[in-house]
C-alpha atoms as a PDB file:
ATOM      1  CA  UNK A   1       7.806  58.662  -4.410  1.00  0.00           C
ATOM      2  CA  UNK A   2       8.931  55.260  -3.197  1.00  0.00           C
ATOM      3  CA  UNK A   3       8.781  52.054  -5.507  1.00  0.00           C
ATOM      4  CA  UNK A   4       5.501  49.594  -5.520  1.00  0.00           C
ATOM      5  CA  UNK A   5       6.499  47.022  -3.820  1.00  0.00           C
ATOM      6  CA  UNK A   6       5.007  43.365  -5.114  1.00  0.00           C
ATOM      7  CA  UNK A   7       4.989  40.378  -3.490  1.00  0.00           C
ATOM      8  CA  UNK A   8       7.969  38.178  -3.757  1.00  0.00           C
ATOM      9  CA  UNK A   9       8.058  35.252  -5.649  1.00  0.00           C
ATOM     10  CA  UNK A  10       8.533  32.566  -3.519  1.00  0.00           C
ATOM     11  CA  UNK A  11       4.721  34.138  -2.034  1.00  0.00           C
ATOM     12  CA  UNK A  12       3.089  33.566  -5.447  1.00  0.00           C
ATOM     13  CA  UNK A  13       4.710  30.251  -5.489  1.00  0.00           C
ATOM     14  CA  UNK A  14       2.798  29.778  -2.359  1.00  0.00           C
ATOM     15  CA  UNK A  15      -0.496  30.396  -4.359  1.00  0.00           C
ATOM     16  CA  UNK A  16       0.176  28.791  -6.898  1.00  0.00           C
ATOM     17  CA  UNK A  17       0.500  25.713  -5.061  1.00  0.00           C
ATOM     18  CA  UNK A  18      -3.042  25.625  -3.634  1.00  0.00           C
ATOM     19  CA  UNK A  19      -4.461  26.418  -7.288  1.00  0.00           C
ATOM     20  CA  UNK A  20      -5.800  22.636  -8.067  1.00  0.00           C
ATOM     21  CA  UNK A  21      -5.641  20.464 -11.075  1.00  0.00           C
ATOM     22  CA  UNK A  22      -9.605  21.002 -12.484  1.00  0.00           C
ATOM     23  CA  UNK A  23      -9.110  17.251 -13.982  1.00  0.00           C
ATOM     24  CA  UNK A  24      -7.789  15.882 -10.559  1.00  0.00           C
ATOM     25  CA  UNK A  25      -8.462  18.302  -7.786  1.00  0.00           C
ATOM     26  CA  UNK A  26      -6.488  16.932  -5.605  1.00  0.00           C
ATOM     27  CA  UNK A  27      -3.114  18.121  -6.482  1.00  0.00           C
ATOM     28  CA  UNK A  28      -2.249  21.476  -7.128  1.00  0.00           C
ATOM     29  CA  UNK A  29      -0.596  22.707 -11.120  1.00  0.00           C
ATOM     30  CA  UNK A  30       2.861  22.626  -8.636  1.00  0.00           C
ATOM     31  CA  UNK A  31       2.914  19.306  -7.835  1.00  0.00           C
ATOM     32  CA  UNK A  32       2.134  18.583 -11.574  1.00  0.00           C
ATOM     33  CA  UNK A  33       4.991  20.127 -12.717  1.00  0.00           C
ATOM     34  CA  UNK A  34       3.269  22.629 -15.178  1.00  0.00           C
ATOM     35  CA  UNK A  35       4.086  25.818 -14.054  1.00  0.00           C
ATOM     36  CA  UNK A  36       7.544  26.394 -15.257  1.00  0.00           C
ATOM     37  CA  UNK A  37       8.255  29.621 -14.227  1.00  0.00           C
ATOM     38  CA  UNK A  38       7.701  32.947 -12.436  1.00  0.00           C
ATOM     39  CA  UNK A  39       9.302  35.904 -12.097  1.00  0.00           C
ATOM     40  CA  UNK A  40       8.396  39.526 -11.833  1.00  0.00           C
ATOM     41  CA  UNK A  41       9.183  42.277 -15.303  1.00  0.00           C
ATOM     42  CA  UNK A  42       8.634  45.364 -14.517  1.00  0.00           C
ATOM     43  CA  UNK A  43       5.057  45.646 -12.441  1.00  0.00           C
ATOM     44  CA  UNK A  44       4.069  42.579 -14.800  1.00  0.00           C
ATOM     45  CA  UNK A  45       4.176  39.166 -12.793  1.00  0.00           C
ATOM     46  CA  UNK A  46       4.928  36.730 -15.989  1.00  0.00           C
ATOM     47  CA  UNK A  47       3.809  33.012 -15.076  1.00  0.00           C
ATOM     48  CA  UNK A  48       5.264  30.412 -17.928  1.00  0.00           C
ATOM     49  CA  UNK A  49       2.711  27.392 -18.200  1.00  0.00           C
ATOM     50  CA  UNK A  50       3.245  23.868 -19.872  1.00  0.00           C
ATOM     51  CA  UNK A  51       0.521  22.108 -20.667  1.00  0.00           C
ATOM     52  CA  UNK A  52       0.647  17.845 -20.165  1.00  0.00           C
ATOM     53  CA  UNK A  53       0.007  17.950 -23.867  1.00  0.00           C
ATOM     54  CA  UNK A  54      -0.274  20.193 -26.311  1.00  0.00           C
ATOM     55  CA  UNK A  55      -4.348  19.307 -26.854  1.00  0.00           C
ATOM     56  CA  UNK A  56      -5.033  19.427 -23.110  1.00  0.00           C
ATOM     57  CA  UNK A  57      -8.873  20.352 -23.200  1.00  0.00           C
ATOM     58  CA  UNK A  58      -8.096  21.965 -19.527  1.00  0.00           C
ATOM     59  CA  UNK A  59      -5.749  24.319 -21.013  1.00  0.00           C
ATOM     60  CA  UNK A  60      -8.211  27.141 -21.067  1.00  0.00           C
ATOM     61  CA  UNK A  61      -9.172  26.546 -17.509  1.00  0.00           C
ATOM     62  CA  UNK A  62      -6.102  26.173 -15.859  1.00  0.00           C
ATOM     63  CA  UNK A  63      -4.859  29.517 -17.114  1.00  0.00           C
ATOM     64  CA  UNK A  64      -8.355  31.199 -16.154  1.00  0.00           C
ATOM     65  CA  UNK A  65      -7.619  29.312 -12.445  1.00  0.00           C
ATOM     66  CA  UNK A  66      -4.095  30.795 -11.988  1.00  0.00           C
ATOM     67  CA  UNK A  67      -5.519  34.283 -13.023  1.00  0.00           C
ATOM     68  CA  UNK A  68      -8.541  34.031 -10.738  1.00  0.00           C
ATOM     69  CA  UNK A  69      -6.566  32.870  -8.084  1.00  0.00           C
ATOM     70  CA  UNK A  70      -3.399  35.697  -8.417  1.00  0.00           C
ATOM     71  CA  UNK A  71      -5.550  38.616  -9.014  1.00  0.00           C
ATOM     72  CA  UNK A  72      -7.411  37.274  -5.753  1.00  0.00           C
ATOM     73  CA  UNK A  73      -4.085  38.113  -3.777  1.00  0.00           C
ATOM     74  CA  UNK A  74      -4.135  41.351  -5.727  1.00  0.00           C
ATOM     75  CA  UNK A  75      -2.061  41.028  -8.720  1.00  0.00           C
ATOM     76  CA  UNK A  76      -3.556  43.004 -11.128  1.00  0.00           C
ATOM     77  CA  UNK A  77      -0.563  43.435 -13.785  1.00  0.00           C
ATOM     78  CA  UNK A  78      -0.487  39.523 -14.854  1.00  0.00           C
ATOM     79  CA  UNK A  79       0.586  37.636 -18.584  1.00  0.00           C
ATOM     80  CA  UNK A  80       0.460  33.797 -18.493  1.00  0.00           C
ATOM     81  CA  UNK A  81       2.512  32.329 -21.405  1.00  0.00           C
ATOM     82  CA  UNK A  82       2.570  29.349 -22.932  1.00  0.00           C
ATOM     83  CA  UNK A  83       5.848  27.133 -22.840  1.00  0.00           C
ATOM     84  CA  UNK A  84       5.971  24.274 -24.967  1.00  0.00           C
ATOM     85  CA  UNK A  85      10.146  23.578 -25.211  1.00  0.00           C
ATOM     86  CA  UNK A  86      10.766  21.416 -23.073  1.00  0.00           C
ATOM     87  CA  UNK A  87       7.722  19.531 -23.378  1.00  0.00           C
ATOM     88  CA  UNK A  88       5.921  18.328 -20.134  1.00  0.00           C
ATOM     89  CA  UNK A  89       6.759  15.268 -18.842  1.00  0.00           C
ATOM     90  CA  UNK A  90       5.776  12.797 -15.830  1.00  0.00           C
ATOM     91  CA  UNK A  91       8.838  13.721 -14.209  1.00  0.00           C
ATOM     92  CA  UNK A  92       7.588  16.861 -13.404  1.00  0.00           C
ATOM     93  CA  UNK A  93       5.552  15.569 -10.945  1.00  0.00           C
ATOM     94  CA  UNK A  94       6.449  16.187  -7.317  1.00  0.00           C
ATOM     95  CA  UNK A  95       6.756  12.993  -4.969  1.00  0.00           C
ATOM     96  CA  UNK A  96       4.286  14.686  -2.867  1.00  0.00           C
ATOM     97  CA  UNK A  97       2.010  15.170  -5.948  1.00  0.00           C
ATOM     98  CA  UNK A  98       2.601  11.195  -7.049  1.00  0.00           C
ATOM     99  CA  UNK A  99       1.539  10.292  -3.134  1.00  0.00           C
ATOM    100  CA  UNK A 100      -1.533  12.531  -3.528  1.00  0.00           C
ATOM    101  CA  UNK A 101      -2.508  10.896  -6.835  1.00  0.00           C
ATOM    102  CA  UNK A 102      -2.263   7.578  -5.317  1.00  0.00           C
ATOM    103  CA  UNK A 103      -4.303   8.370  -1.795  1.00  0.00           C
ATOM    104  CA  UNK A 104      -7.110   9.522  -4.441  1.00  0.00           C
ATOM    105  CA  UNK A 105      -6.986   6.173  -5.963  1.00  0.00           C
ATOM    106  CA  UNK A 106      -5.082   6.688  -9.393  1.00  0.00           C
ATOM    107  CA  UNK A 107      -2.027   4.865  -9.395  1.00  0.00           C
ATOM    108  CA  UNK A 108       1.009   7.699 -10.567  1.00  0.00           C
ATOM    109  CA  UNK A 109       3.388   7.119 -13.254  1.00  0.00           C
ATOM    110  CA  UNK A 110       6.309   4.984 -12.911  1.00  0.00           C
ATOM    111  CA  UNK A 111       9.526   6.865 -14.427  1.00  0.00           C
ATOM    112  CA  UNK A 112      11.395   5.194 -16.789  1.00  0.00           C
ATOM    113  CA  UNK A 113       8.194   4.369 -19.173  1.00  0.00           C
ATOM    114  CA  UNK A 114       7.011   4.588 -22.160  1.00  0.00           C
ATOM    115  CA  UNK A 115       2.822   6.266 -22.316  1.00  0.00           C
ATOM    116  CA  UNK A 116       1.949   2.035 -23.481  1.00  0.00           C
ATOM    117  CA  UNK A 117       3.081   0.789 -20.387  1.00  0.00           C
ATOM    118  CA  UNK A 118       5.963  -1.080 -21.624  1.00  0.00           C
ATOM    119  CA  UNK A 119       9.225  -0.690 -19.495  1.00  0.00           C
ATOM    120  CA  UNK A 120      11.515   1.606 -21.616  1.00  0.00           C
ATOM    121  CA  UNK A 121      15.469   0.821 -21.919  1.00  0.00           C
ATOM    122  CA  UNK A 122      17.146  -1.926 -23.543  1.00  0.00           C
ATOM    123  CA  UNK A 123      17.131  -4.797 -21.015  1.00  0.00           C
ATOM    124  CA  UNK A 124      13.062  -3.947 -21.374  1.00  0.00           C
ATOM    125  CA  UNK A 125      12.710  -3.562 -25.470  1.00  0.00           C
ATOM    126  CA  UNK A 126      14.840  -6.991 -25.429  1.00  0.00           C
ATOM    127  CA  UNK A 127      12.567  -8.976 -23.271  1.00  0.00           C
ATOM    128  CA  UNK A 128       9.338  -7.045 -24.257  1.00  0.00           C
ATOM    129  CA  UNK A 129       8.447  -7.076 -20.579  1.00  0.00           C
ATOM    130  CA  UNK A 130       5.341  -5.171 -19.386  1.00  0.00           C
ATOM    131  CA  UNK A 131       5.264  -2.737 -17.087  1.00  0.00           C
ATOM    132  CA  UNK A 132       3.560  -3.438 -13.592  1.00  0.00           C
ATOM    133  CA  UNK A 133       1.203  -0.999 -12.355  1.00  0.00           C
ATOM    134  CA  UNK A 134       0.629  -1.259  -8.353  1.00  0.00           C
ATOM    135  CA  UNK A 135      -2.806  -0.348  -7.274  1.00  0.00           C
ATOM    136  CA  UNK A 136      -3.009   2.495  -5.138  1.00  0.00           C
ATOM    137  CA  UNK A 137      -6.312   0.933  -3.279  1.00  0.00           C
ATOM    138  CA  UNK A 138      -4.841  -2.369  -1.931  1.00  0.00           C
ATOM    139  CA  UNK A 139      -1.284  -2.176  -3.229  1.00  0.00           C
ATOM    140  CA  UNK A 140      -1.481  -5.278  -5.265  1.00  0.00           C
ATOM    141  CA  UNK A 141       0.596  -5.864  -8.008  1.00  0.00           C
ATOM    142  CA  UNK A 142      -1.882  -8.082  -9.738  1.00  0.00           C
ATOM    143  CA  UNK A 143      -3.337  -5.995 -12.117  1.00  0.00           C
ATOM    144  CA  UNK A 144      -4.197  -5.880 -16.019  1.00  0.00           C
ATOM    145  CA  UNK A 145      -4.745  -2.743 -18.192  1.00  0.00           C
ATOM    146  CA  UNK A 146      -8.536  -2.926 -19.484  1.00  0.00           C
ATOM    147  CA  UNK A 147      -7.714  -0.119 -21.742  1.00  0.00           C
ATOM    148  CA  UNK A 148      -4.982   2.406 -22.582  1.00  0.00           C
ATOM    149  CA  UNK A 149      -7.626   5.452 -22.160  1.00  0.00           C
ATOM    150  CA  UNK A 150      -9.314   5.673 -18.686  1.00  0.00           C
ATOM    151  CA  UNK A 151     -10.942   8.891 -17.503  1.00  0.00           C
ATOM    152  CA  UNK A 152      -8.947  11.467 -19.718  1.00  0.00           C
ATOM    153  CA  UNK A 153      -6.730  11.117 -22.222  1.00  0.00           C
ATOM    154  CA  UNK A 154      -3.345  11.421 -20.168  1.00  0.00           C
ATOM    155  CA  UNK A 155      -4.900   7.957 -18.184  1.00  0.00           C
ATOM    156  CA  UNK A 156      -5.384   4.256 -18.796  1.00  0.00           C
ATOM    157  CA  UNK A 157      -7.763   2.140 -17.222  1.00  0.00           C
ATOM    158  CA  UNK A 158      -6.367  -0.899 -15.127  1.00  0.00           C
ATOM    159  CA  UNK A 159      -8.212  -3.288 -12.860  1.00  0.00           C
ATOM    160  CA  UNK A 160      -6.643  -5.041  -9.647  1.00  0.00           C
ATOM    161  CA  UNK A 161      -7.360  -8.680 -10.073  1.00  0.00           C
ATOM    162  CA  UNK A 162      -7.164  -8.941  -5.879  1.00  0.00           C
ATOM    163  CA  UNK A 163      -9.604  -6.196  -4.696  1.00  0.00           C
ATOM    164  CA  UNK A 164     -11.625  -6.375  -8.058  1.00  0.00           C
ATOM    165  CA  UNK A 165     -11.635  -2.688  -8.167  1.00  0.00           C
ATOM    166  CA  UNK A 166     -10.896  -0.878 -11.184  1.00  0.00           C
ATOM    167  CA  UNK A 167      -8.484   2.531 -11.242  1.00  0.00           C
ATOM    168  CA  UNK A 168      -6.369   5.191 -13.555  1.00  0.00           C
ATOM    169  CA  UNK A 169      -3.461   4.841 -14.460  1.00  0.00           C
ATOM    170  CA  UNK A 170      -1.494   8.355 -15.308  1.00  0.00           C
ATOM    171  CA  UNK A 171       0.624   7.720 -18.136  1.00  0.00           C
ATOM    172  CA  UNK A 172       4.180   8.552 -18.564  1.00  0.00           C
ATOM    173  CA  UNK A 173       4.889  11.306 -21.087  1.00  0.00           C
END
């Protein structure tokens, strides 16, 4: 009796990458940086999982997303784990997820900050300089935070002071 063969894992890589964010649709949990691993055990297909934060409300429906969408391709033997070491981080974004946030009109993180928008380092902590968000409408740099929570909780809501139009910011973590 020959061995089942599954499908390798660069192909559920693949699917994974057209399984979108349900908080921002518009990129996929690759380009976020959250799934962290795959790799075949036995007939099982393990896929490792790191939430943005440990209290992400979307938790729950990200992992119901990536089953829905791997048992769709036939993968019936499936256990999503949790990962939480290293913790997520805004680095984990791909450059083509930052470009997608930004054509959807929230303006991606800037590396090298801290979640209050101050510019981390020590040339930055000794001049207290604030961090300058771009908006992703008009490109203007003349913007102000209105608050440090916008839409949900991993956002803060900035306005641009040139095209009067208001947009998210997503935090550095």
């Amino acid at each position: 009796m020959a061995a089942a063969t599954h499908p390798s894992v660069e192909q559920v890589w693949g699917w994974l990458s057209k399984v979108p964010d349900p908080e921002i649709p518009v990129i996929s949990l690759t380009d976020l940086g959250i799934i962290r691993g795959v790799e075949w055990q036995g007939d099982t297909l393990v896929v490792r999982v790191t939430p943005t934060y440990s209290g992400c409300p979307a938790t729950g429906i990200i992992n119901l997303d990536i089953e829905t969408a791997l048992r769709s391709h036939g993968i019936d033997k499936l256990r999503l784990e949790r990962q939480m070491s290293p913790p997520w981080t805004t680095d984990w974004i791909t450059p083509e997820g930052r470009e997608k946030l930004r054509a959807y009109g929230i303006a991606p993180p800037i590396d090298g900050t801290a979640a209050d928008g101050v510019l981390a380092g020590r040339i930055a902590r000794m001049s207290g300089a604030n961090l300058t968000i771009a908006c992703p409408r008009c490109g203007s740099t003349h913007t102000e935070k209105i608050s440090q929570f916008g839409s949900t909780p991993c956002k803060a809501n900035y306005r641009c002071k040139d095209c009067l139009e208001p947009f998210d910011y997503f935090k550095c973590l």
